[in-house]
Each structure stands twice: as structure tokens, then as C-alpha cells.
N, C-alpha and C. Protein backbone atom coordinates (compact mmCIF):
# COMPACT_ATOMS: atom_id res chain seq x y z
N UNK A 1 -9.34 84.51 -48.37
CA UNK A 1 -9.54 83.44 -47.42
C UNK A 1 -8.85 83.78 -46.11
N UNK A 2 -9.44 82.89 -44.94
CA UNK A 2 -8.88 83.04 -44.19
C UNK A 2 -7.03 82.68 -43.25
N UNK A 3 -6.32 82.85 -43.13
CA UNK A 3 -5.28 82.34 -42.95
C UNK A 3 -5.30 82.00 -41.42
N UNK A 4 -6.23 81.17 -41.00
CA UNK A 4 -6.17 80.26 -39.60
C UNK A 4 -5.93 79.03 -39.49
N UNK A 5 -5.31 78.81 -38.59
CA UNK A 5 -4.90 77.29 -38.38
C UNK A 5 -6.19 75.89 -38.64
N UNK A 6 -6.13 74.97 -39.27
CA UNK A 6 -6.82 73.98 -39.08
C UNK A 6 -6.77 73.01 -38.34
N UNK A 7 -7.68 73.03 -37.32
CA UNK A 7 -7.29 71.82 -36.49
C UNK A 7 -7.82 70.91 -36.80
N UNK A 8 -7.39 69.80 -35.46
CA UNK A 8 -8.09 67.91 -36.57
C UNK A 8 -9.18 68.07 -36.12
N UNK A 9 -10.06 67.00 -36.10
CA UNK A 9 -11.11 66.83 -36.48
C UNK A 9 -11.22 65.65 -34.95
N UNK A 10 -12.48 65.91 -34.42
CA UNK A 10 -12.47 64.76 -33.00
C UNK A 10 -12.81 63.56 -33.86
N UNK A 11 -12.38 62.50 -32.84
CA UNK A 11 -12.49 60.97 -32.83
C UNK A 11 -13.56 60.46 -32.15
N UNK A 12 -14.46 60.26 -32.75
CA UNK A 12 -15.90 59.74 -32.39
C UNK A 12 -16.02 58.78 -32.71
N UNK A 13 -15.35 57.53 -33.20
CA UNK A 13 -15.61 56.06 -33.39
C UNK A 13 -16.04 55.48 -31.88
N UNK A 14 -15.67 55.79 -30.64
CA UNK A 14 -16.16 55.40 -29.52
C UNK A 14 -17.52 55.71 -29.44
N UNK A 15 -17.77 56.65 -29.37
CA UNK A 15 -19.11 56.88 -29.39
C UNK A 15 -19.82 56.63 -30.82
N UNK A 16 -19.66 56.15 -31.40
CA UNK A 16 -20.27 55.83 -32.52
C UNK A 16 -20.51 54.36 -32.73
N UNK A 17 -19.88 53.76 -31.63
CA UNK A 17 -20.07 52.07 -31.78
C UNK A 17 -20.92 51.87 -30.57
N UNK A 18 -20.50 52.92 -29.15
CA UNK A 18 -21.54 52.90 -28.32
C UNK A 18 -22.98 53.04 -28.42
N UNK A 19 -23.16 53.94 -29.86
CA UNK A 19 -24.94 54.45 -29.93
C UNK A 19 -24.95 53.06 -30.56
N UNK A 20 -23.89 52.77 -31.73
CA UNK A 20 -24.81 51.25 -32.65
C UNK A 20 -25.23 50.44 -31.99
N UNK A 21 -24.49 49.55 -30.59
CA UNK A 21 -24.25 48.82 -29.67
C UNK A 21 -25.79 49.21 -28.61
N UNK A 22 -25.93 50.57 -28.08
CA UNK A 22 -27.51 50.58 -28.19
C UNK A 22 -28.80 50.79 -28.66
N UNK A 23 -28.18 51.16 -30.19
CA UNK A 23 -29.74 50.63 -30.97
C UNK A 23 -29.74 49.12 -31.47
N UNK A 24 -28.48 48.65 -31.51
CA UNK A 24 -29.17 47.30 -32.05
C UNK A 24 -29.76 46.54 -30.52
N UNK A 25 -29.15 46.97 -29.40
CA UNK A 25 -30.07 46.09 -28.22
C UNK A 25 -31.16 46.12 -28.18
N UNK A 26 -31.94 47.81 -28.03
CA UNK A 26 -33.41 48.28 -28.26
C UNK A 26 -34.16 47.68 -29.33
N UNK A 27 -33.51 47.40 -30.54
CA UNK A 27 -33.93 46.55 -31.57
C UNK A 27 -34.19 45.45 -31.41
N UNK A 28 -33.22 44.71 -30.59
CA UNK A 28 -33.63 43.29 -30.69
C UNK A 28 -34.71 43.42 -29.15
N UNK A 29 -34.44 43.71 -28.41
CA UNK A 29 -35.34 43.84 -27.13
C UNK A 29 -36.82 43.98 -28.10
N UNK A 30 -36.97 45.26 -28.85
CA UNK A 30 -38.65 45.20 -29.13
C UNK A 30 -39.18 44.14 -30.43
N UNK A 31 -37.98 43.66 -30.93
CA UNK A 31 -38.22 42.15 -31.65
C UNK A 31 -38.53 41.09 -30.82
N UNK A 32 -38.29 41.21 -29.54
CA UNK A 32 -38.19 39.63 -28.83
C UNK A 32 -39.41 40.28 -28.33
N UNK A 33 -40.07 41.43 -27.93
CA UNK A 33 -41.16 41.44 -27.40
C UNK A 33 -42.59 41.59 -28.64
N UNK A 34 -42.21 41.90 -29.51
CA UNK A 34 -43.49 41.57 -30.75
C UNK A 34 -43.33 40.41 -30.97
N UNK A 35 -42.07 39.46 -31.38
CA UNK A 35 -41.82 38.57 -32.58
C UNK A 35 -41.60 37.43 -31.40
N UNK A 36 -40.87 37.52 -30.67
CA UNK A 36 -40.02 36.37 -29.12
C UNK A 36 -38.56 36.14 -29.87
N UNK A 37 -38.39 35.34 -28.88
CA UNK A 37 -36.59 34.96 -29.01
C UNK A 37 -36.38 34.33 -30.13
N UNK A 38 -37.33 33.47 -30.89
CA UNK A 38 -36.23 32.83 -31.97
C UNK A 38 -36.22 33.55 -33.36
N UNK A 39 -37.15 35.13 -33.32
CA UNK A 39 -36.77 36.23 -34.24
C UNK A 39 -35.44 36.96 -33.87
N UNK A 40 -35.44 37.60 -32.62
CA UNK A 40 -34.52 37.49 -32.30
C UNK A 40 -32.94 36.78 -32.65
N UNK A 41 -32.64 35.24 -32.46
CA UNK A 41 -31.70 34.52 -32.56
C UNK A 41 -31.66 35.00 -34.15
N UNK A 42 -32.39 34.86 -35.19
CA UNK A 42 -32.63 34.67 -36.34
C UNK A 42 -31.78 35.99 -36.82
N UNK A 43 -32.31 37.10 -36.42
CA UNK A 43 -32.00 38.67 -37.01
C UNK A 43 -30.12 38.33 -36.57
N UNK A 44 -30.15 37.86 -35.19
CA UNK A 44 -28.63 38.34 -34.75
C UNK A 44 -27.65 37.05 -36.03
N UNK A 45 -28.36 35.85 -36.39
CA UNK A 45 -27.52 35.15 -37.38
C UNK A 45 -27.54 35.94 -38.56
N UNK A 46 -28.56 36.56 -38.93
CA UNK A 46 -28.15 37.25 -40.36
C UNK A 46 -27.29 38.10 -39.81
N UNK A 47 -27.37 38.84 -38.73
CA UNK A 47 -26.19 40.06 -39.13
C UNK A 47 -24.99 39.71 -38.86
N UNK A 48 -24.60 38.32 -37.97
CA UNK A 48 -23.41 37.59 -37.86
C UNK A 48 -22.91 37.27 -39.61
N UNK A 49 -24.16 36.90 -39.99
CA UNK A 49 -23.78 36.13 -41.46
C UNK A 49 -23.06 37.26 -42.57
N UNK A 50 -24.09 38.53 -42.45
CA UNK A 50 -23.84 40.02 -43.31
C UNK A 50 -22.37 40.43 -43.18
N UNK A 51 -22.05 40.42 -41.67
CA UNK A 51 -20.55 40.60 -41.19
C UNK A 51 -19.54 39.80 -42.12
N UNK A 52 -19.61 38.64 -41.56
CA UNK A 52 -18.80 37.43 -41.82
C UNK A 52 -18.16 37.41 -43.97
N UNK A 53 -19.72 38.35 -44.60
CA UNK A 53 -19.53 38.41 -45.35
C UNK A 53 -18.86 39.32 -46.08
N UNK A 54 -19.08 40.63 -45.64
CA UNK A 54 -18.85 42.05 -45.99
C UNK A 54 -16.77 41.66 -45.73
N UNK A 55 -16.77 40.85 -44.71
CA UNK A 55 -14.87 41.00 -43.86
C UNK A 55 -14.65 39.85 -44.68
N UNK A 56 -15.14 38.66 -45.79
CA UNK A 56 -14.50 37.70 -46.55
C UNK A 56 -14.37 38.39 -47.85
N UNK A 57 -15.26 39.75 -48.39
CA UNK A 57 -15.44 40.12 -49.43
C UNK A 57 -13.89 41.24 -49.47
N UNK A 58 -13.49 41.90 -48.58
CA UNK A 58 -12.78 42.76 -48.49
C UNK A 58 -10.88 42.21 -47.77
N UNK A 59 -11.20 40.79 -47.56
CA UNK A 59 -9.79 40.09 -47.76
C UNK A 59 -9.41 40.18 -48.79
């Protein structure tokens, strides 16, 4: 094997909340333009709700 140093590893959580942050806009943007706004409102309460649940399950 080799005997070289290991370095760390980059920190990409910034950019990794930035891409989520613009696919879920593009998402809801081409929901409100097939479906309109109250698919829209609807999708963003479930994933408020999914959240809310996943962070009560893991208290």
C-alpha cells in the first residue's frame, strides 16, 4: 500500500442544500403551471408535514 497522507474530505452540505433549494422551486414552479397554486400549497404542506415528522420521530 501506499504510505500517503489522507486528507479530509470537502464540505458540500452548502451546496447540497443550494441544488435541493433549486429543485424543489423548479418543482413546484412546473406544478403550479400544470396543476395551479393550490397543488402547489398542498405538495409544500405534505413536505412541511413529512419534516415535522421525520424531526418528532428522531427526538
Amino acid at each position: 500500500m501506499r504510505d500517503r497522507e489522507v486528507s479530509e474530505a470537502p464540505n458540500y452540505t452548502n451546496a447540497a442544500l443550494v441544488m435541493g433549494a433549486v429543485n424543489l422551486i423548479w418543482i413546484f414552479i412546473v406544478l403550479w403551471a400544470v396543476f395551479g397554486f393550490h397543488i402547489v400549497l398542498a405538495a409544500g404542506w405534505l413536505i412541511n408535514w413529512a419534516i415535522t415528522r421525520l424531526l418528532l420521530r428522531r427526538a
